[in-house]
Protein backbone atom coordinates (compact mmCIF):
# COMPACT_ATOMS: atom_id res chain seq x y z
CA UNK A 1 0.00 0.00 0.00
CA UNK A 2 1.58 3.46 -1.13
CA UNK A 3 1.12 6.35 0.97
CA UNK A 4 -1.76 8.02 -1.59
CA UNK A 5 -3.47 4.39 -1.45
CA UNK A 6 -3.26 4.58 2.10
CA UNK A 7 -4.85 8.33 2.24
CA UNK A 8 -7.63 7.18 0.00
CA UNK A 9 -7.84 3.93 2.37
CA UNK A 10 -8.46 6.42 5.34
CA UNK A 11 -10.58 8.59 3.65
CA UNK A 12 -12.65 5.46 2.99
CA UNK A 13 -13.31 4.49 6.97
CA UNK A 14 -14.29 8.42 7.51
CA UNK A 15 -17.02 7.84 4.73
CA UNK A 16 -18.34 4.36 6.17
CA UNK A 17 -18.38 5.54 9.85
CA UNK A 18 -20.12 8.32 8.05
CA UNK A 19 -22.77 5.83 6.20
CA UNK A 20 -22.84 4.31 9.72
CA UNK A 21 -24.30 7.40 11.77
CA UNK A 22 -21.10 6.86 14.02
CA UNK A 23 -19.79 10.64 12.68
CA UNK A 24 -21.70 13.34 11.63
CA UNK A 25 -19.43 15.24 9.19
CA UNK A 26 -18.85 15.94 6.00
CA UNK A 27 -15.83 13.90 4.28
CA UNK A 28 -12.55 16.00 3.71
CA UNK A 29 -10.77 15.29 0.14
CA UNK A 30 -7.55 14.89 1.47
CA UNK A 31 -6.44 12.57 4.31
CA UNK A 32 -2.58 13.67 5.62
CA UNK A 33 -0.50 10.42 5.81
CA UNK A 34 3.31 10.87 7.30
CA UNK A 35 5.70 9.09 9.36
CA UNK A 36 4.61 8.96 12.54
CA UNK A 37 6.36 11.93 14.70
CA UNK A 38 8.04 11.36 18.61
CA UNK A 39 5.83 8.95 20.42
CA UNK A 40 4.35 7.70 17.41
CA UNK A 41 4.82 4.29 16.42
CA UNK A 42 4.20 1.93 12.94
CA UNK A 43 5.06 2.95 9.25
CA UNK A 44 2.54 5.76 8.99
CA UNK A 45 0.46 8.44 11.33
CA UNK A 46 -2.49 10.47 10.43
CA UNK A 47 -3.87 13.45 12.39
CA UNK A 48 -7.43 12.93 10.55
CA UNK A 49 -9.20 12.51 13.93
CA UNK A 50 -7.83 15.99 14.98
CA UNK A 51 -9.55 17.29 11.95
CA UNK A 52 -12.58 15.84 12.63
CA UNK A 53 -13.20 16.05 15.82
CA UNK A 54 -14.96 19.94 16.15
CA UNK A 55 -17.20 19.53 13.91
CA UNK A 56 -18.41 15.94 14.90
CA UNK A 57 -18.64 17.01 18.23
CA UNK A 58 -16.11 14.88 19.91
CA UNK A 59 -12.99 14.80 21.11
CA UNK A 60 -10.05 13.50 18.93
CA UNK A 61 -9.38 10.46 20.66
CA UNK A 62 -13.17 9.37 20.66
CA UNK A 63 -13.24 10.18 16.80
CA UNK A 64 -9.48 8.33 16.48
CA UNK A 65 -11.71 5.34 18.48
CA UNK A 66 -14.83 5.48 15.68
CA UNK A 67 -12.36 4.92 12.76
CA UNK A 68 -10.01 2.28 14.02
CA UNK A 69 -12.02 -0.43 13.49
CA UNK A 70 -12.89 0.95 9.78
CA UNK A 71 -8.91 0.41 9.19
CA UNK A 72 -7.78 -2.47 11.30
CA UNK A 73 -8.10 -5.41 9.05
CA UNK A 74 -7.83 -3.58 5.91
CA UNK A 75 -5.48 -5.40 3.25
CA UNK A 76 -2.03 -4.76 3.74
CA UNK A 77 -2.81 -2.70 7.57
CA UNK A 78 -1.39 -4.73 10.13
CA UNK A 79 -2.28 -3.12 12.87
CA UNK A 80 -3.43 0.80 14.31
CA UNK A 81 -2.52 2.34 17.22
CA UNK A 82 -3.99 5.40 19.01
CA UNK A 83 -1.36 7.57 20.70
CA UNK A 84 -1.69 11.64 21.92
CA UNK A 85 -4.61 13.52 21.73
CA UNK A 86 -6.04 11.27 18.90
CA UNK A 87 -3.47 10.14 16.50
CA UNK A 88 -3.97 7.25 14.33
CA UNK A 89 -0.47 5.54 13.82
CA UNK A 90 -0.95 2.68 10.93
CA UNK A 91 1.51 -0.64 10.37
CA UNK A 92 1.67 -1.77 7.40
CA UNK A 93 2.43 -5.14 5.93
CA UNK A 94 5.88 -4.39 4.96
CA UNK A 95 6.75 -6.56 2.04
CA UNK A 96 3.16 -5.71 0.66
CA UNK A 97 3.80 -2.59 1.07
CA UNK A 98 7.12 -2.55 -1.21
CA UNK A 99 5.95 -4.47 -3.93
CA UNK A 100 3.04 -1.94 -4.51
CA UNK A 101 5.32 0.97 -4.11
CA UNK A 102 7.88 -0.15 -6.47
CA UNK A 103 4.97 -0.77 -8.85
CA UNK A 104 3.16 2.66 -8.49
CA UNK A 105 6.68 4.36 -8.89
CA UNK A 106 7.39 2.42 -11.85
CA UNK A 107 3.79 3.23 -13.15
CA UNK A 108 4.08 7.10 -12.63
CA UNK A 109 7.75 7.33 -13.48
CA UNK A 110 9.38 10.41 -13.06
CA UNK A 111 5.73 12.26 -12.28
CA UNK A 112 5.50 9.84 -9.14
CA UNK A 113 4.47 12.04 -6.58
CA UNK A 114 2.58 14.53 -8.90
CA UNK A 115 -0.97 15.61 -8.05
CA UNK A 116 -3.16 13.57 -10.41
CA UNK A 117 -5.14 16.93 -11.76
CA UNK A 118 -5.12 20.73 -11.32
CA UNK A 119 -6.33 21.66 -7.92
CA UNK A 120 -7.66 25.18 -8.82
CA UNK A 121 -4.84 27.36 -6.85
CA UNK A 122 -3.36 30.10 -9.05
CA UNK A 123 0.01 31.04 -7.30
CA UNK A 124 1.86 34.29 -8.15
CA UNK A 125 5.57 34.41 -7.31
CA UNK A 126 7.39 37.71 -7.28
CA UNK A 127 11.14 38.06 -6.67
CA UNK A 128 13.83 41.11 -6.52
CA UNK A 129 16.63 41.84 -9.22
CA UNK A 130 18.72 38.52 -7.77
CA UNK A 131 20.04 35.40 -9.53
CA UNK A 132 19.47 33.27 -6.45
CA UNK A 133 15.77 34.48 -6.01
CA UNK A 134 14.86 33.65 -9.50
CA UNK A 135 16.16 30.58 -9.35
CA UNK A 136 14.73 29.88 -6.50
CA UNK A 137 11.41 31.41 -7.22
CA UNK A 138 11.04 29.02 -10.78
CA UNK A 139 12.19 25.85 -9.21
CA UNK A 140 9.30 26.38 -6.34
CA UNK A 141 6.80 27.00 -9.34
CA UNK A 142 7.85 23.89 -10.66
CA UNK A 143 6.87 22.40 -7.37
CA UNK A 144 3.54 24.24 -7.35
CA UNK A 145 2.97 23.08 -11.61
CA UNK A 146 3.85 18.89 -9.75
CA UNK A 147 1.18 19.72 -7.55
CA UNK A 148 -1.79 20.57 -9.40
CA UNK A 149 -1.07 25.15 -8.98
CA UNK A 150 -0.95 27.39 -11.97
CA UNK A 151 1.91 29.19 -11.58
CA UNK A 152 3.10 32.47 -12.96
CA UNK A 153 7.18 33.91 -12.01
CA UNK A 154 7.68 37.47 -12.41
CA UNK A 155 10.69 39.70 -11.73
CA UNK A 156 11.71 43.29 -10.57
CA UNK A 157 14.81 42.74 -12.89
CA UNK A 158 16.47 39.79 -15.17
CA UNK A 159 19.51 39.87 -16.72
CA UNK A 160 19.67 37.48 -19.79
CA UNK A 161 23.08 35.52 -18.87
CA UNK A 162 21.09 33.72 -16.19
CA UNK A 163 19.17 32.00 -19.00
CA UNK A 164 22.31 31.49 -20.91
CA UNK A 165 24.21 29.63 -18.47
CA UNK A 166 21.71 28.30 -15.65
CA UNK A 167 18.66 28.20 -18.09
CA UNK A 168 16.12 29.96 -15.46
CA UNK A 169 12.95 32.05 -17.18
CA UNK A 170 10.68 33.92 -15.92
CA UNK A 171 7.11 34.98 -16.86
CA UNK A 172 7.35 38.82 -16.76
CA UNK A 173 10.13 41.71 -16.15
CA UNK A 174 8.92 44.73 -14.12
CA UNK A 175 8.04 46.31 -10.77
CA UNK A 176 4.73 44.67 -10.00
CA UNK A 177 2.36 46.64 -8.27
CA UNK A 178 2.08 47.40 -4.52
CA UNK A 179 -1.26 44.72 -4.43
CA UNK A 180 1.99 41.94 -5.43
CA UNK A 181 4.80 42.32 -3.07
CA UNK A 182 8.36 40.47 -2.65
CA UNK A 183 7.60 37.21 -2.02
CA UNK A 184 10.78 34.97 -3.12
CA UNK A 185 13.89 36.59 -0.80
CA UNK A 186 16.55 34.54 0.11
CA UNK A 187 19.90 35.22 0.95
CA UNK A 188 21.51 36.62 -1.92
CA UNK A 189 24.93 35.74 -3.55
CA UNK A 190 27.26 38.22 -2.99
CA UNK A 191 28.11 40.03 -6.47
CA UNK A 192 32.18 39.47 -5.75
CA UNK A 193 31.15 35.43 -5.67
CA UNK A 194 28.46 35.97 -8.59
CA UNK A 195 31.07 35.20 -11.52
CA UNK A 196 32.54 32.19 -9.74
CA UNK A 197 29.20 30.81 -9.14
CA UNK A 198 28.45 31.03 -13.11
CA UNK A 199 32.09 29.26 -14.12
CA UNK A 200 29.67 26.15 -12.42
CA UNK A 201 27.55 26.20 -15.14
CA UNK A 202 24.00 24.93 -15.27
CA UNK A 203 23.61 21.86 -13.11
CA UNK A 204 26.24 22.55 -9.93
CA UNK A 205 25.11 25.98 -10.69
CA UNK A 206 21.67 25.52 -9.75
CA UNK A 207 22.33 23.25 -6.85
CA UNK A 208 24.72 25.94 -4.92
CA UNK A 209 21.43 27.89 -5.16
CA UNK A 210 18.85 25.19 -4.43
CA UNK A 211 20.30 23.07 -2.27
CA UNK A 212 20.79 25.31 0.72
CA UNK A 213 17.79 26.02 2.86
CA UNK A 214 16.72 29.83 2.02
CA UNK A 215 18.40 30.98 5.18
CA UNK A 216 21.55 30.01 4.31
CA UNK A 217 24.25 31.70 2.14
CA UNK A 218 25.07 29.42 -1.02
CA UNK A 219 28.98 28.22 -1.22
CA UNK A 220 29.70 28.52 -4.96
CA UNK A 221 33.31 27.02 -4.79
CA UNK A 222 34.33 24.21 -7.53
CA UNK A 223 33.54 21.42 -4.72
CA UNK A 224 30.04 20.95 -6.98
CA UNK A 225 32.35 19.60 -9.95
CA UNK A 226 34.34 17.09 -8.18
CA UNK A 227 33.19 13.60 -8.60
CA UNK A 228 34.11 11.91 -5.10
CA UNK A 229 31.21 11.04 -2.29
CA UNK A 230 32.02 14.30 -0.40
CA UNK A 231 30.11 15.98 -3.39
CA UNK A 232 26.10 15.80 -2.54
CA UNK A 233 25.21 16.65 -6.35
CA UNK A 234 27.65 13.72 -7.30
CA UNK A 235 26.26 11.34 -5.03
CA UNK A 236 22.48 11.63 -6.37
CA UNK A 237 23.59 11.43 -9.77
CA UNK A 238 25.86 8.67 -9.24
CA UNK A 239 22.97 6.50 -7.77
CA UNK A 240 20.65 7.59 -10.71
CA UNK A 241 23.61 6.40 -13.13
CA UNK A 242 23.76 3.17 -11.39
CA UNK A 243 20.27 2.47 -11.27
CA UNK A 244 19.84 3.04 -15.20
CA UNK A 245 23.11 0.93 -15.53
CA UNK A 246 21.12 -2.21 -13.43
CA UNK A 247 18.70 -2.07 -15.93
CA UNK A 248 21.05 -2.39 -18.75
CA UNK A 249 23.46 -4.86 -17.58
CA UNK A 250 20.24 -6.82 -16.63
CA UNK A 251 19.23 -6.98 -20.18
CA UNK A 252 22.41 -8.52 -21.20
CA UNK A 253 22.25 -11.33 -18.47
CA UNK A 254 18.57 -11.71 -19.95
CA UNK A 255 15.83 -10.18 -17.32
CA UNK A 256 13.61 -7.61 -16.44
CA UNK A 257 11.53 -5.86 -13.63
CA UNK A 258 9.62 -7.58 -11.56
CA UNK A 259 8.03 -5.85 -8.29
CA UNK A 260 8.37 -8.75 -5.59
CA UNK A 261 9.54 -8.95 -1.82
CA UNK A 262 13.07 -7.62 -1.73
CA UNK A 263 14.60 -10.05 0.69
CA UNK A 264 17.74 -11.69 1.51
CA UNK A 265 16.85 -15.26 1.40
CA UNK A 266 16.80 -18.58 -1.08
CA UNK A 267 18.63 -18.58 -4.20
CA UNK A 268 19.41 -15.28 -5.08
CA UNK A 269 20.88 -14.64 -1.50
CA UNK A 270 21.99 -11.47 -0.19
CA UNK A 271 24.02 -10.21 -2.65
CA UNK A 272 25.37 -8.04 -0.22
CA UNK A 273 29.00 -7.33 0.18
CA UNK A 274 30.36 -9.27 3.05
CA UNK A 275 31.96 -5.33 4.87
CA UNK A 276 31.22 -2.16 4.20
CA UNK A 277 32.72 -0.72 0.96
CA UNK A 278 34.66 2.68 1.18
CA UNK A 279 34.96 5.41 -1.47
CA UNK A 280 33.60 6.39 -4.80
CA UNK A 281 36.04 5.77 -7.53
CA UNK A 282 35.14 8.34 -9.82
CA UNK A 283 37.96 7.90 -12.27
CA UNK A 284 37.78 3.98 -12.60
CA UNK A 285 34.92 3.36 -15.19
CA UNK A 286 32.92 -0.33 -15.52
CA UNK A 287 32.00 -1.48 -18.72
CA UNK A 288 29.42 0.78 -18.45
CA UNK A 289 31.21 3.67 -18.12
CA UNK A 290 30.30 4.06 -14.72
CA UNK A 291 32.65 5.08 -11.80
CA UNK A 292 32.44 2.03 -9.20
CA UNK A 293 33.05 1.83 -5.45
CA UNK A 294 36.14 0.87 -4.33
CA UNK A 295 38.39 -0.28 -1.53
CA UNK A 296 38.73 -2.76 0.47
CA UNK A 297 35.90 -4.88 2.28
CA UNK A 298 36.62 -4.15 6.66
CA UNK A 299 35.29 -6.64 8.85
CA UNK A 300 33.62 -10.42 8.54
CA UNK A 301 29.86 -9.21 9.12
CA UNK A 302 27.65 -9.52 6.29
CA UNK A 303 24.94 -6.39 5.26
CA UNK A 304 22.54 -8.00 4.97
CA UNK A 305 20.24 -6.88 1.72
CA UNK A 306 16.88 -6.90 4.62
CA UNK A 307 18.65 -4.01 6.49
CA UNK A 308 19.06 -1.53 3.49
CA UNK A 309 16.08 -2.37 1.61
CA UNK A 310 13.31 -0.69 4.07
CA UNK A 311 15.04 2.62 4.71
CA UNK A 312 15.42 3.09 0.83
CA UNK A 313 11.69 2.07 0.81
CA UNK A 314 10.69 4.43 3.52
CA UNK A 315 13.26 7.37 1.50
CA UNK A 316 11.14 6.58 -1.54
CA UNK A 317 7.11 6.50 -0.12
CA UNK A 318 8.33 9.81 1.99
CA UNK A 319 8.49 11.14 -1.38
CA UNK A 320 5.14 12.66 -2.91
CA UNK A 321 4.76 14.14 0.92
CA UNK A 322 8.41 16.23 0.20
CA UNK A 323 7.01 17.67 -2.94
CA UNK A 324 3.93 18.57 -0.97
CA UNK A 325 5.94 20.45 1.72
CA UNK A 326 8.62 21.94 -0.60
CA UNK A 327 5.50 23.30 -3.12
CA UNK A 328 3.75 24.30 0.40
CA UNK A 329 6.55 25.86 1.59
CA UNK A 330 8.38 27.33 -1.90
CA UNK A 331 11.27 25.43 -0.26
CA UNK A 332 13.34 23.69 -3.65
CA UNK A 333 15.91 22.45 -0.64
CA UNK A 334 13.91 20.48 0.78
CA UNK A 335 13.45 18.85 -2.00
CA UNK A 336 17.26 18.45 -2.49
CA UNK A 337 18.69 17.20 0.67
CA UNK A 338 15.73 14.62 0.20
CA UNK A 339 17.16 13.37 -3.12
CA UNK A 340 20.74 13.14 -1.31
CA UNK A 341 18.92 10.98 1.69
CA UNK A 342 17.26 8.36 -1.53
CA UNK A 343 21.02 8.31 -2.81
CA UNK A 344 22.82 7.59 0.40
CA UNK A 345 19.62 4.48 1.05
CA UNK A 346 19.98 3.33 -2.13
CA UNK A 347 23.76 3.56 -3.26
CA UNK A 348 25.05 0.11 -0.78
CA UNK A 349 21.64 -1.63 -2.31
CA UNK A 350 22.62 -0.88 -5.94
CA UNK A 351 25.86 -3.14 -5.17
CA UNK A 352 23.09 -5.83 -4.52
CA UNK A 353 21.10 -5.69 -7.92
CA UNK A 354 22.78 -7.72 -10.15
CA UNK A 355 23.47 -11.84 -10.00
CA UNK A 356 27.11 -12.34 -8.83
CA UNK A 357 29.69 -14.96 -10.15
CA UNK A 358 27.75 -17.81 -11.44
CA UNK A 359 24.36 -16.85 -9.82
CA UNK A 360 21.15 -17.17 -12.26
CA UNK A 361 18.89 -14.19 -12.30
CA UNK A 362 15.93 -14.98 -10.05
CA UNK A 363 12.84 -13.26 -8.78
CA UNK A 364 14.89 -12.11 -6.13
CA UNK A 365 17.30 -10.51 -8.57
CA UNK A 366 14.02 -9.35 -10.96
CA UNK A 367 12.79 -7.60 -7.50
CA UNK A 368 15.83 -6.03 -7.10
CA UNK A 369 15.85 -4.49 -10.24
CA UNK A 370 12.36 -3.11 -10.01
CA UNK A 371 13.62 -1.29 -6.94
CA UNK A 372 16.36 -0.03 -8.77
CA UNK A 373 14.09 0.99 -11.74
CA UNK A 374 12.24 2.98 -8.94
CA UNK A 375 15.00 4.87 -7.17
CA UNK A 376 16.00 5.80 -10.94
CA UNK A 377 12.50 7.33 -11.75
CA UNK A 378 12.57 9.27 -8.29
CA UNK A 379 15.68 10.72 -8.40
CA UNK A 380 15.23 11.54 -12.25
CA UNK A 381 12.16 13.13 -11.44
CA UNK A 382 13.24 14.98 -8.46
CA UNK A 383 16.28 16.85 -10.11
CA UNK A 384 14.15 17.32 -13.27
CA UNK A 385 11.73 19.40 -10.74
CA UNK A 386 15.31 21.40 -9.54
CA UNK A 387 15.93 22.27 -13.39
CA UNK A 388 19.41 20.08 -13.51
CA UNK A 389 20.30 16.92 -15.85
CA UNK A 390 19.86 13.47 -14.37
CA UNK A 391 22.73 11.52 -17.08
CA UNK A 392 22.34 7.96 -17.51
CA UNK A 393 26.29 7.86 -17.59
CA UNK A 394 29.01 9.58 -15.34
């Protein structure tokens, strides 16, 4: 069950305690699913009792009571728990779970995450005479255009080498009227670090801008160019490269994608590397052109593939509610550093994908390769949302 299955799945107990004269309210359209916040327990939490509590008449807890039993025994809902004033915190049956998450990812592709229609909000963002604000200002509309807004970007002042080199547009040029103020201001780039953040060029250009929260002041050194782990940018297009590889070198060994439990036993084993596997080798390229990890395995204790396969899950379903927020909050970083956390989960599973030594593919190795498929459609989306190339080689 993905998180926007499991929204409609709640939505669906409000309307038959509803039918059952247990709640006396009209349904909401939209049903907030998240990981469940300190003192929370289970996969997911939802604070729709809270919502519906004044105008049933109750408290939260009593309306959090009416609606368990709607979701307890619901396919692929392990169990509920109440906890606080009235939170509903939901377990889900993990393996379940994945298989329908890889397979709505794979299904949206890159537009996973993306409201499913236009929600009626027109949005109108207005920005000062600054490279960072526009930037910033057209990657949130992007957000806002994933999540069903029309959008329109306008400017107090553009200057046409930001198109040039970082490929940023706006709408309209002009001082807007005093009905529109500023509302796109984040800390600027200082105009003696201005030409050194252009000599980045489009993609590490953009991230300097993006990738720090609004607050903060952009670095715009050359440490966005270098291809070694250290690099954030590097890192999340590495894992997109080696995802697309997986599903190349897969069609060589002869198989395909196949959403299944990702475990760690029967044939297929782990896969895993039996230590922890230091570095990114940028400069020593596979056959598929691809920089691989190297060093040296440290210690005798396997990893196993069950340990890194629900955190990458859990990156991946966090994922529509990150464009949410970021749109919500015209916040592109957030957005970024969540693209570096899917890289870091998924980069030691990518070493898992493909059969080793004389291994046959199995459904193990299929299911694998799915998950691969779908951390390669999320990150490819995500950095298509911050305006920068997601390359299928490095």
């Amino acid at each position: 069950m993905t998180p926007v299955e499991l929204s409609r799945t709640v939505l669906h107990a409000v309307r038959r305690a509803v039918d059952a004269g247990e709640l006396s309210v009209a349904v909401p359209t939209r049903a907030v699913v998240a990981p469940p916040g300190p003192g929370g327990c289970g996969d997911y939490a939802t604070n729709i009792a809270l919502q519906l509590a004044r105008p049933a008449g109750q408290t939260p807890f009593r309306v959090a009571e009416v609606l368990r039993p709607y979701l307890v025994g619901v396919d692929g809902i392990t169990d509920v728990v109440l906890t606080g004033p009235g939170f509903l915190n939901i377990s889900l049956d993990r393996a379940a779970a994945g298989v329908g998450l890889v397979g709505e990812i794979l299904r949206r592709g890159a537009r996973y995450g993306y409201a499913e229609q236009p929600d009626g909000r027109v949005v109108q963002l207005h920005c000062p005479r600054d490279l960072r604000a526009v930037v910033v200002a057209e990657a949130s509309a992007r957000l806002l255009r994933s999540q069903g807004a029309l959008v329109r970007v306008t400017a107090e002042g553009f200057e046409d080498v930001w198109a040039s080199v970082l490929g940023v547009t706006v709408d309209a040029v002009g001082v807007a009227p005093a009905a529109l103020p500023v509302n796109v201001r984040p800390v600027p780039v200082p105009a003696s670090e201005t030409a050194d953040l252009m000599s980045l060029g489009r993609d590490a250009g953009r991230w300097a801008l993006l990738h720090p929260a609004a607050h903060d002041r952009p670095r715009t050194g050359d440490e966005l160019l270098v291809q070694r782990e250290s690099n954030p940018l590097f890192r999340v297009r590495y894992a997109h490269a080696r995802a697309r590889a997986a599903t190349r070198n897969a069609a060589d060994l002869g198989f395909t994608a196949d959403p299944g439990p990702v475990t760690c036993t029967g044939s297929g084993g782990s896969g895993a590397p039996t230590g922890p596997v230091t570095g990114i080798d940028a400069g020593t390229p596979t056959d598929t052109g691809i920089p691989t990890r190297s060093g040296t395995p440290t210690g005798t204790a396997p990893t196993p593939l069950a340990d890194a396969a629900p955190e990458l899950l859990a990156a991946l379903a966090d994922h529509p509610r990150v464009l949410a927020a970021a749109a919500e909050h015209r916040a592109p970083d957030r957005l970024a550093r969540h693209l570096v956390a899917v890289a870091d989960a998924a980069l030691p599973f990518l070493l898992t994908v493909l059969p080793r030594g004389g291994e046959k593919p199995s459904a193990a190795h299929r299911a694998r390769l799915a998950l691969a498929e779908a951390v390669g459609a999320v990150l490819a989306g995500g950095l298509d949302l911050l305006g920068i190339d997601a390359p299928d080689h490095l």
